[in-house]
C-alpha atoms as a PDB file:
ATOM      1  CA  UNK A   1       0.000   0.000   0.000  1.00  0.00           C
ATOM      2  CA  UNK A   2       2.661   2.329   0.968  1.00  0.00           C
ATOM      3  CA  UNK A   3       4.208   1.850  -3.266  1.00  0.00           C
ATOM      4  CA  UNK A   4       0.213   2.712  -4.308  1.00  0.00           C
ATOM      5  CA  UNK A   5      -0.017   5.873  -1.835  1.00  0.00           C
ATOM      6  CA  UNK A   6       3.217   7.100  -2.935  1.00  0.00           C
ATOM      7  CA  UNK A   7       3.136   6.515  -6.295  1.00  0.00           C
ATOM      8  CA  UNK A   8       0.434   9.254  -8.480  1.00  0.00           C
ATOM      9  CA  UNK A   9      -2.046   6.683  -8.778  1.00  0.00           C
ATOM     10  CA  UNK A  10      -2.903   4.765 -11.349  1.00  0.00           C
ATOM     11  CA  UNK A  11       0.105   2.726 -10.528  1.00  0.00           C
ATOM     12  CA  UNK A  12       1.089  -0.661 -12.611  1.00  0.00           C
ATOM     13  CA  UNK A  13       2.194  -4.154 -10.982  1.00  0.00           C
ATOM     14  CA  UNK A  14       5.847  -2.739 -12.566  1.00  0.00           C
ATOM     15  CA  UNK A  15       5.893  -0.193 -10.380  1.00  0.00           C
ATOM     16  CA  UNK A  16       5.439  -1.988  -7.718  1.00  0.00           C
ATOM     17  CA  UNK A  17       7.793  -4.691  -8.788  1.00  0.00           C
ATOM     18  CA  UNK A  18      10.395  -1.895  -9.185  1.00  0.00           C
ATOM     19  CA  UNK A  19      10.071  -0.290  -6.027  1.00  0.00           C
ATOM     20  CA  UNK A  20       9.149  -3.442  -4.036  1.00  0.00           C
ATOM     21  CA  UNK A  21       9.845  -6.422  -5.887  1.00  0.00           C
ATOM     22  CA  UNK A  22      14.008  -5.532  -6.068  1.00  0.00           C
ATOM     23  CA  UNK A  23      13.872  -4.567  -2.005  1.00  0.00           C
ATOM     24  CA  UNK A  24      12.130  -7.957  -1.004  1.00  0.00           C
ATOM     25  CA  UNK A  25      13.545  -9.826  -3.661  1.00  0.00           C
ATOM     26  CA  UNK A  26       9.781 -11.039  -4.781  1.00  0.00           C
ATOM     27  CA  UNK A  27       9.071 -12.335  -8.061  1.00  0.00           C
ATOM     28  CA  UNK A  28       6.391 -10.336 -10.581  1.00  0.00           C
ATOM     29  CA  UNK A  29       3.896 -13.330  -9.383  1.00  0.00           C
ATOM     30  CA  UNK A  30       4.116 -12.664  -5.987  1.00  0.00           C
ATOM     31  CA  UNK A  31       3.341  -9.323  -6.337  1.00  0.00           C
ATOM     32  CA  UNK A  32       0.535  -9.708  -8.623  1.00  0.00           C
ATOM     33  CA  UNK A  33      -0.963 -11.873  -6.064  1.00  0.00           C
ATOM     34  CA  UNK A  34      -0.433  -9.217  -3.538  1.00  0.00           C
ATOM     35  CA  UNK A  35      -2.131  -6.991  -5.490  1.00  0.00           C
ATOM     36  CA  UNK A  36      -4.926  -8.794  -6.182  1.00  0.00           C
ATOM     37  CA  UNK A  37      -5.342  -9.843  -2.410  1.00  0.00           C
ATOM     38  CA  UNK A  38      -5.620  -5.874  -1.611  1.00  0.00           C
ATOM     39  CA  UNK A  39      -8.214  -5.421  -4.643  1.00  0.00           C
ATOM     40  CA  UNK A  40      -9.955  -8.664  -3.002  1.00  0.00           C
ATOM     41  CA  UNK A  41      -9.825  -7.139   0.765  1.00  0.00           C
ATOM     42  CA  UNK A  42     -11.212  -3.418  -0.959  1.00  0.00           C
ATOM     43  CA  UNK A  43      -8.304  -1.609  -0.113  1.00  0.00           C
ATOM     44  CA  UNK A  44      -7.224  -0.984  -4.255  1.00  0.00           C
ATOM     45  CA  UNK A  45      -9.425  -1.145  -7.421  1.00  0.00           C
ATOM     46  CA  UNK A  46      -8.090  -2.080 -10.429  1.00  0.00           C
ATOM     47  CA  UNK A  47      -8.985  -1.732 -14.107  1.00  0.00           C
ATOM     48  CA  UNK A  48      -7.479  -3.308 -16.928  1.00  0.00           C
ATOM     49  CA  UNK A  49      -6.194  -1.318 -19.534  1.00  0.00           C
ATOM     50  CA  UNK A  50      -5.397  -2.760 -23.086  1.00  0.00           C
ATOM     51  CA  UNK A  51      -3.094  -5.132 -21.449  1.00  0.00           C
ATOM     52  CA  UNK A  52      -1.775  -3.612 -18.626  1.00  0.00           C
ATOM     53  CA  UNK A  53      -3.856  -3.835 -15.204  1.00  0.00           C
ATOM     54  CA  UNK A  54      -3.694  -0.817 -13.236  1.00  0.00           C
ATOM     55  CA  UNK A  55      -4.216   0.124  -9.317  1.00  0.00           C
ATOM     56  CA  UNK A  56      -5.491   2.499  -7.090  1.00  0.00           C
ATOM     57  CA  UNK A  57      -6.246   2.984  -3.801  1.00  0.00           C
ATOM     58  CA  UNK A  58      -9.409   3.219  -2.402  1.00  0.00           C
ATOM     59  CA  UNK A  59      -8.408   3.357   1.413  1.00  0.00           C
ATOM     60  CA  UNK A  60      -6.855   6.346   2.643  1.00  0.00           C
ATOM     61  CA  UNK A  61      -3.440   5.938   4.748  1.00  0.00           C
ATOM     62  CA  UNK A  62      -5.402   6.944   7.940  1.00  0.00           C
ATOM     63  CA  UNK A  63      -8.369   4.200   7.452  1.00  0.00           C
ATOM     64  CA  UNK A  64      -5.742   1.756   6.520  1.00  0.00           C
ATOM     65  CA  UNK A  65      -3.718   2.338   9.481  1.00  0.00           C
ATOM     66  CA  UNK A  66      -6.701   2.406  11.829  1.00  0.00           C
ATOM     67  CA  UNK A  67      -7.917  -0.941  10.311  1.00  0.00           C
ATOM     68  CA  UNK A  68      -4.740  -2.960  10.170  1.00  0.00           C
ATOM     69  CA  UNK A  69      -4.187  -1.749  13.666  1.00  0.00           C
ATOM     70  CA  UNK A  70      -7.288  -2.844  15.196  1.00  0.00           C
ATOM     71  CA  UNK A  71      -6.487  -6.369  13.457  1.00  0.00           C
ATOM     72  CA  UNK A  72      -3.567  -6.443  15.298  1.00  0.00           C
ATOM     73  CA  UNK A  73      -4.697  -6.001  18.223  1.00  0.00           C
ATOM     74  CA  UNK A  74      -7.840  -8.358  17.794  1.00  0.00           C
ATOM     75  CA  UNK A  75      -5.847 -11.443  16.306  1.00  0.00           C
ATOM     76  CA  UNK A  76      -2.306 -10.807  18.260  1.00  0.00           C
ATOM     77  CA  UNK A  77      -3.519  -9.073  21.488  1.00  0.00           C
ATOM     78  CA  UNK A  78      -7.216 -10.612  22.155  1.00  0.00           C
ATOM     79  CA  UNK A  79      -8.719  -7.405  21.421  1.00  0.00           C
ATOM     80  CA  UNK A  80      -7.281  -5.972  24.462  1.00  0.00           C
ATOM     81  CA  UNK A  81      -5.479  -2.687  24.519  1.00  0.00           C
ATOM     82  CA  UNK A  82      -4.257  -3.411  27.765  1.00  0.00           C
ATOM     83  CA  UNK A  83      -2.800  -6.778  26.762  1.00  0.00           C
ATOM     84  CA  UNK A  84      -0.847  -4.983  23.736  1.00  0.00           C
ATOM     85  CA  UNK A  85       0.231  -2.309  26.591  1.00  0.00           C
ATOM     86  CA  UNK A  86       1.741  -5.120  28.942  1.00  0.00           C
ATOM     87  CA  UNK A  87       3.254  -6.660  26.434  1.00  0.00           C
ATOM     88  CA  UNK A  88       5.375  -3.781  24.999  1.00  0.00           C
ATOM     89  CA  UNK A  89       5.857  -2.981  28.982  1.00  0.00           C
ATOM     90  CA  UNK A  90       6.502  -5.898  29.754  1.00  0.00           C
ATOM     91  CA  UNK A  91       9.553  -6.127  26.929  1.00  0.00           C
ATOM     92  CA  UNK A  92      10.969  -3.000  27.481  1.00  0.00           C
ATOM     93  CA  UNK A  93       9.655  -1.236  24.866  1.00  0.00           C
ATOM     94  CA  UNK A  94       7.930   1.208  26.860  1.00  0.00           C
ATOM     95  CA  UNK A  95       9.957   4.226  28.364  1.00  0.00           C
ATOM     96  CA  UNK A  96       9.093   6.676  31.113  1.00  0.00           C
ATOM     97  CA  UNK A  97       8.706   9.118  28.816  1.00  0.00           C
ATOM     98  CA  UNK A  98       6.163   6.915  26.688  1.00  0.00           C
ATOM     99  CA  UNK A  99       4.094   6.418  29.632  1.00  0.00           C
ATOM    100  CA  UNK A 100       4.142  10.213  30.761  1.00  0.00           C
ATOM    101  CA  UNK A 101       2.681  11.296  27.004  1.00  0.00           C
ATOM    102  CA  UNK A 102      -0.121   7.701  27.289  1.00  0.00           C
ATOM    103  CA  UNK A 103      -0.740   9.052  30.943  1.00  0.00           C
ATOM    104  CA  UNK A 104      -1.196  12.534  29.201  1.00  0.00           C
ATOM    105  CA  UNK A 105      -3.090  11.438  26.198  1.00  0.00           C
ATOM    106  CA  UNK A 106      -5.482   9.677  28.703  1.00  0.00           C
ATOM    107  CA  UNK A 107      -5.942  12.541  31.023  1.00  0.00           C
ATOM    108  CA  UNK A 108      -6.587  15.013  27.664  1.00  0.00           C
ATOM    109  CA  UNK A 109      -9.052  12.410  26.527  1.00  0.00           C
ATOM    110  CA  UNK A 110     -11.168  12.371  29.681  1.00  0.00           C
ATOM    111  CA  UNK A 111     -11.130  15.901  30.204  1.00  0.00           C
END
């Protein structure tokens, strides 16, 4: 998604495969199929154009973010917030500093 969005759409599967393909070493099937996946989930549409396919996005950044993020947290995390907070506590990842702005954040959000 992040090729599509930065890419003026309509973007081809050779775009892609340049900007993509070369980085994770993917061949053109692989990201066809990725493609396709996205157009299947409603995240790109596609027409085909004599015989080139072409892409865009349908999702904006900020819904795509939101929804892959809620995913996470439902499949990895048991749709708990709290779990997902314990766990990057629990690891380390959290600093002082990042629990001062959530303590913030939570305070601003109550009012």
């Amino acid at each position: 998604m992040k090729v599509v969005w930065s890419n003026a759409p309509p973007v081809t599967a050779n775009i892609v495969m340049e900007q993509l393909g070369k980085k994770k070493k993917w061949k053109a099937q692989t990201v066809i199929s990725l493609m396709l996946r996205l157009v299947e989930r409603g995240f790109l549409g596609t027409e085909k154009t004599g015989k080139e396919r072409i892409y865009f996005p349908i999702i904006s950044r900020e819904d795509y973010l939101k929804f892959e993020t809620n995913n996470f947290i439902k499949q990895y995390h048991n749709n708990s917030l709290l779990n997902l907070v314990n766990t990057l506590y629990d690891d380390n990842t959290l600093t002082d500093k990042d629990i001062d702005e959530l303590l913030q954040w939570i305070k601003e959000r109550r009012g």
